[in-house]
N, C-alpha and C. Protein backbone atom coordinates (compact mmCIF):
# COMPACT_ATOMS: atom_id res chain seq x y z
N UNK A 1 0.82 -1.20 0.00
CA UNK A 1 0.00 0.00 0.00
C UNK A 1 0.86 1.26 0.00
N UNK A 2 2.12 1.14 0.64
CA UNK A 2 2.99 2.38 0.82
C UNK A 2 3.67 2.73 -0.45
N UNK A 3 3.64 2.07 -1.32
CA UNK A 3 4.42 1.93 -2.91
C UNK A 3 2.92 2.46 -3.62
N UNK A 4 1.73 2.33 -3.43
CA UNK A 4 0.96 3.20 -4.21
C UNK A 4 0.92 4.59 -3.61
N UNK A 5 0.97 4.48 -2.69
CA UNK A 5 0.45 6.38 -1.95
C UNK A 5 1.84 6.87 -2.44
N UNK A 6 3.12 6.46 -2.12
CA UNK A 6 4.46 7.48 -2.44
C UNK A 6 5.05 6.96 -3.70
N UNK A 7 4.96 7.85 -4.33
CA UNK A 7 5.33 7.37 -5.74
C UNK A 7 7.16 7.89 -5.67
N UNK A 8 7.71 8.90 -5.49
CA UNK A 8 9.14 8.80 -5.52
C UNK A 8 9.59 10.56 -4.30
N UNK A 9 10.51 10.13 -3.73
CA UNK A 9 10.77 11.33 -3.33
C UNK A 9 11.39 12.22 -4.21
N UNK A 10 11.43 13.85 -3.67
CA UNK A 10 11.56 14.90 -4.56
C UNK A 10 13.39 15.18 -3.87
N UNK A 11 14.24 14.91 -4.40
CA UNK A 11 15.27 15.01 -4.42
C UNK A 11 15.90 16.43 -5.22
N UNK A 12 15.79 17.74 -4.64
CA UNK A 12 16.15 18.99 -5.01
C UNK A 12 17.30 19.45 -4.20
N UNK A 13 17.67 20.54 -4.45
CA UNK A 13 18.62 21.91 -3.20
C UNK A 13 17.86 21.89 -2.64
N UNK A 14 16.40 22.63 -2.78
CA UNK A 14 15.76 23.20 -1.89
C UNK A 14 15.38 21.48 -0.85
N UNK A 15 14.91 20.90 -1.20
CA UNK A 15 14.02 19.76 -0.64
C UNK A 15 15.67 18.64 0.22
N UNK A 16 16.66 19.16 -0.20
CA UNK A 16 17.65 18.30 0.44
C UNK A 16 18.17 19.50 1.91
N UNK A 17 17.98 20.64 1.54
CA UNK A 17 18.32 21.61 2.65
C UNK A 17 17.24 21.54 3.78
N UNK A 18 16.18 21.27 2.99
CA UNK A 18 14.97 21.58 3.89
C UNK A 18 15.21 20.14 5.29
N UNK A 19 15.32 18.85 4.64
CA UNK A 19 15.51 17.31 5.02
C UNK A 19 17.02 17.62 6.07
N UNK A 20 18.24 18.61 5.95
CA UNK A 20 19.49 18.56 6.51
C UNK A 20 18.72 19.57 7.88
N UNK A 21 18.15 20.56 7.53
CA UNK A 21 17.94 21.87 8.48
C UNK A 21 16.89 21.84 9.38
N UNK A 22 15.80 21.23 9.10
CA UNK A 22 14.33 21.09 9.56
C UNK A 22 13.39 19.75 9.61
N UNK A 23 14.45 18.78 9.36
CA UNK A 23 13.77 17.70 9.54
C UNK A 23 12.08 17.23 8.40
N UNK A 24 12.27 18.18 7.26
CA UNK A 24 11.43 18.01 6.33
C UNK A 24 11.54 17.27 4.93
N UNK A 25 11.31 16.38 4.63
CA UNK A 25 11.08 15.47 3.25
C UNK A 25 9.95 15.67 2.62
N UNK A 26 10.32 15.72 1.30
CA UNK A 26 8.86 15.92 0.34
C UNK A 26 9.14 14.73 -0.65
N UNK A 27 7.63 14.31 -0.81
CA UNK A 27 7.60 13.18 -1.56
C UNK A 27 6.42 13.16 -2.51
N UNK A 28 6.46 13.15 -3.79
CA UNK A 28 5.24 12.74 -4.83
C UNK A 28 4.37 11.59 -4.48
N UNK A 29 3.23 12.16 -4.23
CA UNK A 29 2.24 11.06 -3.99
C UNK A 29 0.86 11.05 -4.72
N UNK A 30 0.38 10.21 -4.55
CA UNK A 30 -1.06 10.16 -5.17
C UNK A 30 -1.64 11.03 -5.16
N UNK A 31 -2.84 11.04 -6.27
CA UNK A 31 -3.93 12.97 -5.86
C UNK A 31 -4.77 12.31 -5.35
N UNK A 32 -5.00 11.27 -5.06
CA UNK A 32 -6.24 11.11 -4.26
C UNK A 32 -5.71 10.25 -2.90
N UNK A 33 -4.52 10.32 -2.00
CA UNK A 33 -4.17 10.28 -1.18
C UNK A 33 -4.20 11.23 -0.12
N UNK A 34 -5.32 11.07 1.14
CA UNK A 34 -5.15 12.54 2.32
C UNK A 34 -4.00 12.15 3.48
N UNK A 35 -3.73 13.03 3.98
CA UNK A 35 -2.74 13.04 5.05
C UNK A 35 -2.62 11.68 5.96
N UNK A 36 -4.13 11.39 6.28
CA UNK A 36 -3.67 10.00 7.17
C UNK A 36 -2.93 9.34 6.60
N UNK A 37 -3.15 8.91 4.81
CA UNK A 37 -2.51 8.14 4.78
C UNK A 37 -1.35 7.87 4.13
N UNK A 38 -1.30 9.23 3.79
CA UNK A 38 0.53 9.52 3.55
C UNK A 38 1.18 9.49 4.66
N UNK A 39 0.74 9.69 5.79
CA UNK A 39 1.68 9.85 7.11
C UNK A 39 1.84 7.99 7.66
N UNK A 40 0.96 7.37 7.42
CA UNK A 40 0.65 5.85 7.37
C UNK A 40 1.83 5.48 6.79
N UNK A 41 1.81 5.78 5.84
CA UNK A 41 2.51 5.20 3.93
C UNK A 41 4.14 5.24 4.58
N UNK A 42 4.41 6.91 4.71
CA UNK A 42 5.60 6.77 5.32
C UNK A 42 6.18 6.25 6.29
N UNK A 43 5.39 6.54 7.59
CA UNK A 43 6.00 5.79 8.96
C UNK A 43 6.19 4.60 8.73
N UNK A 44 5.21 3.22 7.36
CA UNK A 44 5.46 2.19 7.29
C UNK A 44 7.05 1.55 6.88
N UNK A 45 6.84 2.59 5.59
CA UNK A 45 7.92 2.24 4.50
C UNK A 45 9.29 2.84 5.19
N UNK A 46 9.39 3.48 5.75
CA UNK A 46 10.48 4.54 6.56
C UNK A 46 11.16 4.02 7.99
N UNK A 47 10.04 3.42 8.77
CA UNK A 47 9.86 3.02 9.96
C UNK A 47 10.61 4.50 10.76
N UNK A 48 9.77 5.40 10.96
CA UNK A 48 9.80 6.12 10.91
C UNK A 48 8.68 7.24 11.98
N UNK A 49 9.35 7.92 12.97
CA UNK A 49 7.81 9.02 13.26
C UNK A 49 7.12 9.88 12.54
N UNK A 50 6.37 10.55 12.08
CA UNK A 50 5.94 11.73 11.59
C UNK A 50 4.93 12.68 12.48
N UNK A 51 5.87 13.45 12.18
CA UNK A 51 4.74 14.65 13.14
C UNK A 51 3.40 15.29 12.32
N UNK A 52 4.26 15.98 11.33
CA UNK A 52 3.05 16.35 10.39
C UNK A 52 3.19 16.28 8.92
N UNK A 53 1.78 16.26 8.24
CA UNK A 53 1.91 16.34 7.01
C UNK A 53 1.70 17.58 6.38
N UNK A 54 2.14 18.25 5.22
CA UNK A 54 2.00 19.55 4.53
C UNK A 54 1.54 19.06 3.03
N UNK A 55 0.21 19.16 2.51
CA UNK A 55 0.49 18.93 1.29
C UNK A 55 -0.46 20.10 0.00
N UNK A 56 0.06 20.08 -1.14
CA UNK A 56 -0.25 20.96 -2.14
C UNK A 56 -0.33 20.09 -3.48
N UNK A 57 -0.99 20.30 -4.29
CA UNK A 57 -1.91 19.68 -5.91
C UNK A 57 -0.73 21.05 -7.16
N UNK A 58 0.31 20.74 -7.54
CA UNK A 58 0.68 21.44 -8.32
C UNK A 58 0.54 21.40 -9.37
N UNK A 59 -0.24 22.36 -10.33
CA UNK A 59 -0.68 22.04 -11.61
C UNK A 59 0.35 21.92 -12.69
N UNK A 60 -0.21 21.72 -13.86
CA UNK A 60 0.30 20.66 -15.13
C UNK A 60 0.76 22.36 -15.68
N UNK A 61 1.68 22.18 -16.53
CA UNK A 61 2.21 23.46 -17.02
C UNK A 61 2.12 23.38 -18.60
N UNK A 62 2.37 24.23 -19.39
CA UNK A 62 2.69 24.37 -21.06
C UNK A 62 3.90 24.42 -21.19
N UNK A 63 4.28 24.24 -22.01
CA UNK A 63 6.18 24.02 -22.27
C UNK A 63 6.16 24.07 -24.10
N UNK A 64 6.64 24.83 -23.96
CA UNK A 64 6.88 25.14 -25.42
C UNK A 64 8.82 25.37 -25.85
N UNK A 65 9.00 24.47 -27.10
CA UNK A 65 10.39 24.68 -26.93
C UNK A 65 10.99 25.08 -28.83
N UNK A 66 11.80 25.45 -28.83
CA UNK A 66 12.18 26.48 -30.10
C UNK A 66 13.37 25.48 -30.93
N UNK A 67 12.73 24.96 -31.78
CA UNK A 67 14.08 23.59 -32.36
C UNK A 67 14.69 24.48 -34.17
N UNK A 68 15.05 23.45 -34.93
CA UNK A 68 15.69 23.96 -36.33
C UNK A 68 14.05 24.04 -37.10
N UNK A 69 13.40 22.38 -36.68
CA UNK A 69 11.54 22.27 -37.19
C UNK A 69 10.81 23.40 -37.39
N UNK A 70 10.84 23.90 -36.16
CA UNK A 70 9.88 24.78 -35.62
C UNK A 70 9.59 24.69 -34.02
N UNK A 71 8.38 25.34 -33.45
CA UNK A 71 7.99 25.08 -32.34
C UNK A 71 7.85 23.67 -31.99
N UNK A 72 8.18 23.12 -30.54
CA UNK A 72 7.22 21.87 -30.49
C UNK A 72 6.39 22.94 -29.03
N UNK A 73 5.13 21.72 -29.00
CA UNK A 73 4.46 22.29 -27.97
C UNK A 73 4.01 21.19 -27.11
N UNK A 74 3.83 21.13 -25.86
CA UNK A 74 4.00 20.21 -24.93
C UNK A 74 3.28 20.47 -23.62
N UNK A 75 3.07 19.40 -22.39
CA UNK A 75 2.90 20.10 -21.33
C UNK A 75 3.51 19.13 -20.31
N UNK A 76 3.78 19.60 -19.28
CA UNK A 76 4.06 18.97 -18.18
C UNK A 76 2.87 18.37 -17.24
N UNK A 77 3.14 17.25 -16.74
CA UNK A 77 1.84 16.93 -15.93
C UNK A 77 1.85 17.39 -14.67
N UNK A 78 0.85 18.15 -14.08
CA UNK A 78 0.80 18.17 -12.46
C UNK A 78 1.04 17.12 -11.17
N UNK A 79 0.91 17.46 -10.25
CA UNK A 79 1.29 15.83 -9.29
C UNK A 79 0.90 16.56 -7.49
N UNK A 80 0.77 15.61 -6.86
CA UNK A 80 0.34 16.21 -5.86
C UNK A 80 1.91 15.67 -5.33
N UNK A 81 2.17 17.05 -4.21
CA UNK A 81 2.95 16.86 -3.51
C UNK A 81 3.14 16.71 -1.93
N UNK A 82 3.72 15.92 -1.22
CA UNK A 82 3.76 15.87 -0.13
C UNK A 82 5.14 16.56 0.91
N UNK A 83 5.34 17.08 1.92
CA UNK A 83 5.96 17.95 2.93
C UNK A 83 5.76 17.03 4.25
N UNK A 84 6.83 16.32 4.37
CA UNK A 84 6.66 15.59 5.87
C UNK A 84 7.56 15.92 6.36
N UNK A 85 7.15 16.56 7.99
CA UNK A 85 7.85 16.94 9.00
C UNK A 85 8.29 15.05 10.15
N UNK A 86 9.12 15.07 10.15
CA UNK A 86 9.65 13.84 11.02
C UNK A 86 10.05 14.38 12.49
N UNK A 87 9.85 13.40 13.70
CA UNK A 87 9.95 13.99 14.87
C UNK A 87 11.31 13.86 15.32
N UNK A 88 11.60 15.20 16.08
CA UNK A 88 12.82 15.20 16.30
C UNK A 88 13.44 14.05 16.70
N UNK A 89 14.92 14.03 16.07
CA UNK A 89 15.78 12.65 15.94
C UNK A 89 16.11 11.95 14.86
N UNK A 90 14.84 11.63 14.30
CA UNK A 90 14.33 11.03 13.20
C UNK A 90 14.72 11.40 12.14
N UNK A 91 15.52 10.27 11.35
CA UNK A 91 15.77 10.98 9.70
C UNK A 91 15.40 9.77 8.71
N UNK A 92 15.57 10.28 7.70
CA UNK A 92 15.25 9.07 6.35
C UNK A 92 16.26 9.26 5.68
N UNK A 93 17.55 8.27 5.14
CA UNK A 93 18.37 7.85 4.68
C UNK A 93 18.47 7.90 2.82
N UNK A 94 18.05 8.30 2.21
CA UNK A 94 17.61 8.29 0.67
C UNK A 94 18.87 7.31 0.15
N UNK A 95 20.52 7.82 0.43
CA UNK A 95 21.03 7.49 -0.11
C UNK A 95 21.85 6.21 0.34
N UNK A 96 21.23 5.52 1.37
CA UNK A 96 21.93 3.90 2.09
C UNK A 96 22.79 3.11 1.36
N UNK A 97 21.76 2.93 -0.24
CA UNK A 97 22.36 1.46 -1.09
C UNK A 97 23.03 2.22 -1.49
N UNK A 98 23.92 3.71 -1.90
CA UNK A 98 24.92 4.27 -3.29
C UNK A 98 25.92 3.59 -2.22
């Protein structure tokens, strides 16, 4: 069940500073996943506390790009995102197996 609700963590600057400084991880999850059970999903897969969940629906974008052809035109898909606060102590390891 924890492999459908979290589809992959968001591995950024911002989202790796946030995880070093504040004890926060963000992770792509389902749009029709609510907080219980992203906070479920993780503590399972993580073994793990969570204090709280933060989450936001970021929409699908247009992307247009300029080649020798011509235009191509395109879009990006939206995705819901997740913001988990872990309780102090507590961390999640991303990079164990490198």
């Amino acid at each position: 069940m924890a492999k459908q609700i979290l589809i992959r963590p968001i591995i950024t600057e911002k989202a790796t500073q946030q995880s070093e400084n504040q004890g926060k991880y963000s992770f792509v999850v389902d749009k029709r996943a609510n907080k219980i059970e992203i906070k479920k999903a993780v503590e399972d897969f993580y073994n793990v506390k969570v204090q709280s969940v933060n989450t936001h629906i970021l929409p699908a974008k247009a992307k247009r790009r300029h080649t020798r052809s011509g235009v191509l035109l395109g879009r990006v898909s939206g995705y819901k995102k997740a913001i988990v606060t872990l309780a102090p102590g507590e961390e999640i390891d991303f990079y164990g197996d490198i």
